[in-house]
C-alpha atoms as a PDB file:
ATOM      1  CA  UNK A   1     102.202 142.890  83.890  1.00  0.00           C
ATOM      2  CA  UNK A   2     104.463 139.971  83.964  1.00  0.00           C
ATOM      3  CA  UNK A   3     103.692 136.445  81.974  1.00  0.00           C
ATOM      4  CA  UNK A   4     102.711 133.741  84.108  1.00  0.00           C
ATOM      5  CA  UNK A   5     103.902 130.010  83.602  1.00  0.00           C
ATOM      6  CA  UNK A   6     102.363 127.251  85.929  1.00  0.00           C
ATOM      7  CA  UNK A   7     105.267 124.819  87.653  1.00  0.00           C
ATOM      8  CA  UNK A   8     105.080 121.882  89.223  1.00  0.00           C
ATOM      9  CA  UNK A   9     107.190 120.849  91.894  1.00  0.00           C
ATOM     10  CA  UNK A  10     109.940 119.184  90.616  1.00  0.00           C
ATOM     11  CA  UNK A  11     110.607 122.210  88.562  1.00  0.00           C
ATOM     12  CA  UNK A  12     110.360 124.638  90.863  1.00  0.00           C
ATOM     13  CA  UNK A  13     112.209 122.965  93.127  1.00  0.00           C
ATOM     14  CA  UNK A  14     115.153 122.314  90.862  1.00  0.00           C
ATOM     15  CA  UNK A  15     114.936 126.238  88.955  1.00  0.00           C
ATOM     16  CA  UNK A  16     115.774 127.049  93.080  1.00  0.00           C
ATOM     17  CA  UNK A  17     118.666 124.676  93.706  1.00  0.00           C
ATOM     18  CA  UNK A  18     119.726 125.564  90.111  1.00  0.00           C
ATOM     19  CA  UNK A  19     119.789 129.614  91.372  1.00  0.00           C
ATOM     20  CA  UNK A  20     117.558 130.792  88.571  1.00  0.00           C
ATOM     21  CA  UNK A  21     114.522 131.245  90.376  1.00  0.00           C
ATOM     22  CA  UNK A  22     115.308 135.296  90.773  1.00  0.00           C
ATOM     23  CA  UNK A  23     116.541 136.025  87.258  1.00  0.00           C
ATOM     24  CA  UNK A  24     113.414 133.931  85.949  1.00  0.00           C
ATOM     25  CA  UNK A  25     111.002 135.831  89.049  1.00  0.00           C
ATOM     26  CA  UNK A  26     112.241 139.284  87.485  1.00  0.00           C
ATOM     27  CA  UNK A  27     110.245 138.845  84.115  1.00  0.00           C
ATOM     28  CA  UNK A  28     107.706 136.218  85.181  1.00  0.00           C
ATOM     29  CA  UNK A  29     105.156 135.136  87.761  1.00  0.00           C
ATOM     30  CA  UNK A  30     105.076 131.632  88.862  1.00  0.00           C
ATOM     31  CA  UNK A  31     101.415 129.911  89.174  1.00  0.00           C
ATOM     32  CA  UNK A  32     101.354 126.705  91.700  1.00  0.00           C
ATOM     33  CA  UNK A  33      98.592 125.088  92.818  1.00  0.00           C
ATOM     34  CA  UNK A  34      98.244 124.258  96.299  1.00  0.00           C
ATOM     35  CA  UNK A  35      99.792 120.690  96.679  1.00  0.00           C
ATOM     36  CA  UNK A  36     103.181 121.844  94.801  1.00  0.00           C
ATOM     37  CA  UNK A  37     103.153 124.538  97.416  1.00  0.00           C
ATOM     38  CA  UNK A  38     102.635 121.500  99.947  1.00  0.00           C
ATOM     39  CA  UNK A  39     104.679 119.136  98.133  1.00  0.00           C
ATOM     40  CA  UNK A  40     108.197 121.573  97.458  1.00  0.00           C
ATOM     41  CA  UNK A  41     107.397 123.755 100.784  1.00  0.00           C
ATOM     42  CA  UNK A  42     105.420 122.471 103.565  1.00  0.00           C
ATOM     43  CA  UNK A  43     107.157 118.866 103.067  1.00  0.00           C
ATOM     44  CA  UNK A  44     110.283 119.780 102.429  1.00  0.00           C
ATOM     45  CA  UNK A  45     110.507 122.604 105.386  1.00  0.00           C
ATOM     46  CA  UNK A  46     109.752 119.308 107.401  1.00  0.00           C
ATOM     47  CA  UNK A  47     112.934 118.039 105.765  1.00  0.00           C
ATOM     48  CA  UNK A  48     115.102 120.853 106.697  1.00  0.00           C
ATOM     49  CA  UNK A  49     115.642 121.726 102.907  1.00  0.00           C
ATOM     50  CA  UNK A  50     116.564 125.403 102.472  1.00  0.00           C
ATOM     51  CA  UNK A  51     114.991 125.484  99.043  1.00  0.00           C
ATOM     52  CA  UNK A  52     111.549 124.896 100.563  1.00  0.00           C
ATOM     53  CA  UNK A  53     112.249 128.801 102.274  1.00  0.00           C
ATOM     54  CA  UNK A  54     113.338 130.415  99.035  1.00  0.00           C
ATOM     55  CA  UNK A  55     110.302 129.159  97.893  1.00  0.00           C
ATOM     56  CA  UNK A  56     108.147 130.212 100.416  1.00  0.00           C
ATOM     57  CA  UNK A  57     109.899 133.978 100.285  1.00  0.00           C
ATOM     58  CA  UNK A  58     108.818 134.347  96.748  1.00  0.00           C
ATOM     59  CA  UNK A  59     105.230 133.446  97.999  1.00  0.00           C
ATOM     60  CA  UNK A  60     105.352 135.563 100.116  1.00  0.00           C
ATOM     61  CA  UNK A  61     106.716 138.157  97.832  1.00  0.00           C
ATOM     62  CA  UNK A  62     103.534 137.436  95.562  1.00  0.00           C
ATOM     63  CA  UNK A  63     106.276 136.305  92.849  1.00  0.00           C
ATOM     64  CA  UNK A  64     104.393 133.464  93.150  1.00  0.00           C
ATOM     65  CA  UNK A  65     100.788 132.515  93.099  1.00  0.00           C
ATOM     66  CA  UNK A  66      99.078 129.695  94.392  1.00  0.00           C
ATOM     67  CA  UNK A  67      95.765 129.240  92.376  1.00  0.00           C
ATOM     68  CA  UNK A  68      93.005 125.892  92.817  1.00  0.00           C
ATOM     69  CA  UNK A  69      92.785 123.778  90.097  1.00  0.00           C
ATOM     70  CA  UNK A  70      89.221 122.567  89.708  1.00  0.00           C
ATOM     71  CA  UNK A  71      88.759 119.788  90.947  1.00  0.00           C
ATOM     72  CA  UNK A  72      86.632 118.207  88.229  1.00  0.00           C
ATOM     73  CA  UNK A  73      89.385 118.732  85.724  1.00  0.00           C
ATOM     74  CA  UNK A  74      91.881 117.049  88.603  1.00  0.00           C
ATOM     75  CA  UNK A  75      90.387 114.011  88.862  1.00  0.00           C
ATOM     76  CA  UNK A  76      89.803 113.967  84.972  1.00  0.00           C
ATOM     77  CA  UNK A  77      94.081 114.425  84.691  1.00  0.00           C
ATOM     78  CA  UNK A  78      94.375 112.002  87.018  1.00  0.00           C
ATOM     79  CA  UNK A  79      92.207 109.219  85.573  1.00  0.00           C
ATOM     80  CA  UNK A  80      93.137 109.945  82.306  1.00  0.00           C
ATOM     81  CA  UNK A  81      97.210 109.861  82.457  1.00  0.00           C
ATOM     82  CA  UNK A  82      97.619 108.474  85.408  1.00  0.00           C
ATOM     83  CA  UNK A  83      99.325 110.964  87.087  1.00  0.00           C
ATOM     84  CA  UNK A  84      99.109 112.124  90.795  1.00  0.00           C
ATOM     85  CA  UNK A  85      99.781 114.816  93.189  1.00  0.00           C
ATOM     86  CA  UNK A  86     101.183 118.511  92.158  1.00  0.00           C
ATOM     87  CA  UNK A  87     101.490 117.092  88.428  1.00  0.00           C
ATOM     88  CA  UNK A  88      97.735 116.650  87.928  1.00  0.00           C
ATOM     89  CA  UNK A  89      97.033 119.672  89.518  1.00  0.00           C
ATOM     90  CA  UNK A  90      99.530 121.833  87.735  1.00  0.00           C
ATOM     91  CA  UNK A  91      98.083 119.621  84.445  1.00  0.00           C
ATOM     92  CA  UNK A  92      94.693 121.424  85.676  1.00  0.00           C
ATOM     93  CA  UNK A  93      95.719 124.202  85.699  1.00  0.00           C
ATOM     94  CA  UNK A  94      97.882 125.023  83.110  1.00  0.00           C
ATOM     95  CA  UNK A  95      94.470 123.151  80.691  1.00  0.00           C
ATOM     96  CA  UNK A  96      92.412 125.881  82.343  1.00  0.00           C
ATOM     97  CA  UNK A  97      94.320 128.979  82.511  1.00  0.00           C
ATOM     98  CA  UNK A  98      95.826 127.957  79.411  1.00  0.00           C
ATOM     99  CA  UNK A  99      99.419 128.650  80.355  1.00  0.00           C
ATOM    100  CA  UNK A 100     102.959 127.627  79.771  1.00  0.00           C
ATOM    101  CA  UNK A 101     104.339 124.740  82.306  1.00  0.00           C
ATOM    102  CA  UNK A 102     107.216 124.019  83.457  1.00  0.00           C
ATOM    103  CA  UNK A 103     107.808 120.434  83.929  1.00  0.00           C
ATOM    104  CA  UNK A 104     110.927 118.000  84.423  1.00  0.00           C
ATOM    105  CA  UNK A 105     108.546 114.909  84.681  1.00  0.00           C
ATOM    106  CA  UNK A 106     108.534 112.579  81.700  1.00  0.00           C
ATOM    107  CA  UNK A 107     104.476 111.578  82.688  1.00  0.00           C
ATOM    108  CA  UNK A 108     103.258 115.412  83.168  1.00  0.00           C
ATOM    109  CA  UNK A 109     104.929 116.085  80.315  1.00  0.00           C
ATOM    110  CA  UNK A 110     103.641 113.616  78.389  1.00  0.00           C
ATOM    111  CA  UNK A 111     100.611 114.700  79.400  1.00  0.00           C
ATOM    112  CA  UNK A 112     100.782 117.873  78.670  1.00  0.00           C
ATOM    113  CA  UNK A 113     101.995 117.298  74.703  1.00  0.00           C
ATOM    114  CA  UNK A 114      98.315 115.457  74.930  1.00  0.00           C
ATOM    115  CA  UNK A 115      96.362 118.853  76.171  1.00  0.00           C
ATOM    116  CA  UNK A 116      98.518 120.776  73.561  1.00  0.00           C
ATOM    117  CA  UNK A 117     100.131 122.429  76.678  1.00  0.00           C
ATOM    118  CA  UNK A 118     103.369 124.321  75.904  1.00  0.00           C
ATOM    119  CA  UNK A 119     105.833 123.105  78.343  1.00  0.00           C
ATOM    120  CA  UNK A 120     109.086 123.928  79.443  1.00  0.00           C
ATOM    121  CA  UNK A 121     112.190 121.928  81.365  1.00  0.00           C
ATOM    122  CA  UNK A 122     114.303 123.430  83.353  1.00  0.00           C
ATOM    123  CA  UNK A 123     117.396 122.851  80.981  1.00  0.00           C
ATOM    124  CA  UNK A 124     115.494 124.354  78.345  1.00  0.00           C
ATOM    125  CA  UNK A 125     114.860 127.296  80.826  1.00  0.00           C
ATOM    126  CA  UNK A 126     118.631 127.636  81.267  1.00  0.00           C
ATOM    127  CA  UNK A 127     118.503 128.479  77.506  1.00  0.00           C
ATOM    128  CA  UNK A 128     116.087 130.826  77.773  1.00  0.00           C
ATOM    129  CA  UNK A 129     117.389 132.733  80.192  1.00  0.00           C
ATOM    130  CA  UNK A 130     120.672 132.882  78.620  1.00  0.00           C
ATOM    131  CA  UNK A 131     119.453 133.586  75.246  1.00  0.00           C
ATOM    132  CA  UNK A 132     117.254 136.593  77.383  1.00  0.00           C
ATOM    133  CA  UNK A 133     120.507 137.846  78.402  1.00  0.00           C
ATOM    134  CA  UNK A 134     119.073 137.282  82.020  1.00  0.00           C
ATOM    135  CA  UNK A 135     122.008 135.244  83.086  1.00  0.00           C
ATOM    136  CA  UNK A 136     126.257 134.783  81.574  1.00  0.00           C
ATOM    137  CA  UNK A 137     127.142 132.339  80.849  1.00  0.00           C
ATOM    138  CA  UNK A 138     128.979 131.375  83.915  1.00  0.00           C
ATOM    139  CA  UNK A 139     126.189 131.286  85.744  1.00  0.00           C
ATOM    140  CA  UNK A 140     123.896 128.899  82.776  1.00  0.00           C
ATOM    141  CA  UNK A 141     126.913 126.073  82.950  1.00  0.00           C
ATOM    142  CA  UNK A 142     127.034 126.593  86.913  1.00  0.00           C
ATOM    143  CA  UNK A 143     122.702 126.155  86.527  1.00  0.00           C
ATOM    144  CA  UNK A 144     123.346 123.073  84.581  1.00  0.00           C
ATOM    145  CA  UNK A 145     125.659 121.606  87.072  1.00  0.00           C
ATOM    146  CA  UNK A 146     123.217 122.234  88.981  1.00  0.00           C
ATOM    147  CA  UNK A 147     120.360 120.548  87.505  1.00  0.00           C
ATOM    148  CA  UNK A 148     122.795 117.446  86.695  1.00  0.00           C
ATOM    149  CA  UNK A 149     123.329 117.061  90.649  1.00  0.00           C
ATOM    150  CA  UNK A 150     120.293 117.053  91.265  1.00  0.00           C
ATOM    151  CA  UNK A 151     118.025 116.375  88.446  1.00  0.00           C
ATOM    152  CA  UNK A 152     116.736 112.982  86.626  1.00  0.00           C
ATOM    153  CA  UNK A 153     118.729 113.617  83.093  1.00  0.00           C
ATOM    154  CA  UNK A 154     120.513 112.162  81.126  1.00  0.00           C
ATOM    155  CA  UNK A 155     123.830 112.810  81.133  1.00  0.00           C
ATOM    156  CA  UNK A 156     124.042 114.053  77.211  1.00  0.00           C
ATOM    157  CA  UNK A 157     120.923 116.430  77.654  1.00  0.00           C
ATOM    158  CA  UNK A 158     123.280 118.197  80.154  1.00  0.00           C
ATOM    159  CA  UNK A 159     126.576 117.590  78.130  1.00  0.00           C
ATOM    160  CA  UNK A 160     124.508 118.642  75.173  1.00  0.00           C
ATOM    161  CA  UNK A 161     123.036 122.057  76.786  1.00  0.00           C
ATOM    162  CA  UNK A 162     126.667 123.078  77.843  1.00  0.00           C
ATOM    163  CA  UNK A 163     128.332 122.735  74.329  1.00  0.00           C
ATOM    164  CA  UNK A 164     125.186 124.303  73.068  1.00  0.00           C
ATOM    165  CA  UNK A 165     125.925 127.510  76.004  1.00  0.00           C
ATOM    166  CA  UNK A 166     129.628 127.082  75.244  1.00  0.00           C
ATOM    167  CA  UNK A 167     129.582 127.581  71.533  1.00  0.00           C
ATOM    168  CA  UNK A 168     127.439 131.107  71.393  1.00  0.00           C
ATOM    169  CA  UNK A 169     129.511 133.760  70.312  1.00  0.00           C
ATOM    170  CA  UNK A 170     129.070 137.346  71.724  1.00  0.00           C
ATOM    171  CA  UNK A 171     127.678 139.537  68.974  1.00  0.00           C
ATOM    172  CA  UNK A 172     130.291 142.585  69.466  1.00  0.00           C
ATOM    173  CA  UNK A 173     129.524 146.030  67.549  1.00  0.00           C
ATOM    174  CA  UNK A 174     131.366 148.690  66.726  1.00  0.00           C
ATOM    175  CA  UNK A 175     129.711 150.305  69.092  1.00  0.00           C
ATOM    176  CA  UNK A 176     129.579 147.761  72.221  1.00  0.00           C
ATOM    177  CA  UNK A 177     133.407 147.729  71.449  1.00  0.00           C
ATOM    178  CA  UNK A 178     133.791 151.786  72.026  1.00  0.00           C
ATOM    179  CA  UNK A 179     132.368 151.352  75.378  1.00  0.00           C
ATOM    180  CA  UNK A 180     134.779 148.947  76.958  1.00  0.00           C
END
């Protein structure tokens, strides 16, 4: 059985453009609720965005869920932080579920630090993946390029990632080193 993390839709929608949805998908389910799944496919299949059908494939795939976030604890979210749309919900139902989220916006994740919610960004999950060994590192700076074209960050979160990426040393054995 896989972990699950809740997303919201910027996140999910950048992890995609940012090609780490299927490295991240091959050690973790992604929860949604229903209007991210409306918000980062339905909307954005309107929009012609090829991301929305990636998206929709891993749905499909059952990689990931959509779950309902009650809607008591929704309008709580919403009232309380002032937050709307896929936020709130994945808010819900992270609170309920009491999950991981990931989440690039600066009010959800506000939020979230409230509701002693872990969360996640998708630079951060760059990292992690690297660290995991799940991608090289050519592929975590290409992410980060990624994320900088079309992400809200600022510039030295991204500069600061790639040194961070850039500076790991590979931890060679005597061992690995017979092999090549």
């Amino acid at each position: 059985m896989y972990p699950k993390i809740i997303a919201d839709s910027s996140s999910l929608i950048l992890l995609t453009k940012a090609k780490l949805m299927k490295p991240l998908l091959k050690s973790a389910i992604i929860v949604i609720p229903k209007k991210v799944y409306n918000e980062s496919v339905e909307r954005s299949k309107g929009l012609g965005r090829e991301d929305a059908y990636e998206i929709e494939s891993y749905v499909n795939k059952r990689r990931i869920e959509i779950k309902e976030a009650s809607e008591k604890t929704t309008k709580e979210y919403e009232e309380m932080f002032n937050i709307e749309g896929g936020e709130k919900e994945s808010l819900a139902l992270a609170s309920e579920f009491k999950l991981p989220m990931l989440c690039d916006d600066k009010r959800g994740m506000n939020a979230a630090k409230v509701l002693n919610i872990n969360i996640i960004s998708s630079i951060a999950m760059v990292k992690a993946l690297y660290n995991k060994k799940r991608i090289d590192k050519k592929t975590a700076l290409n992410s980060l390029d990624e994320l900088e074209r079309y992400g809200w960050y600022k510039k030295d979160l991204i500069e600061n990632m790639k040194e961070e990426i850039k500076n790991v040393k590979t931890n060679i054995t005597k061992d690995t080193q017979n092999s090549f």
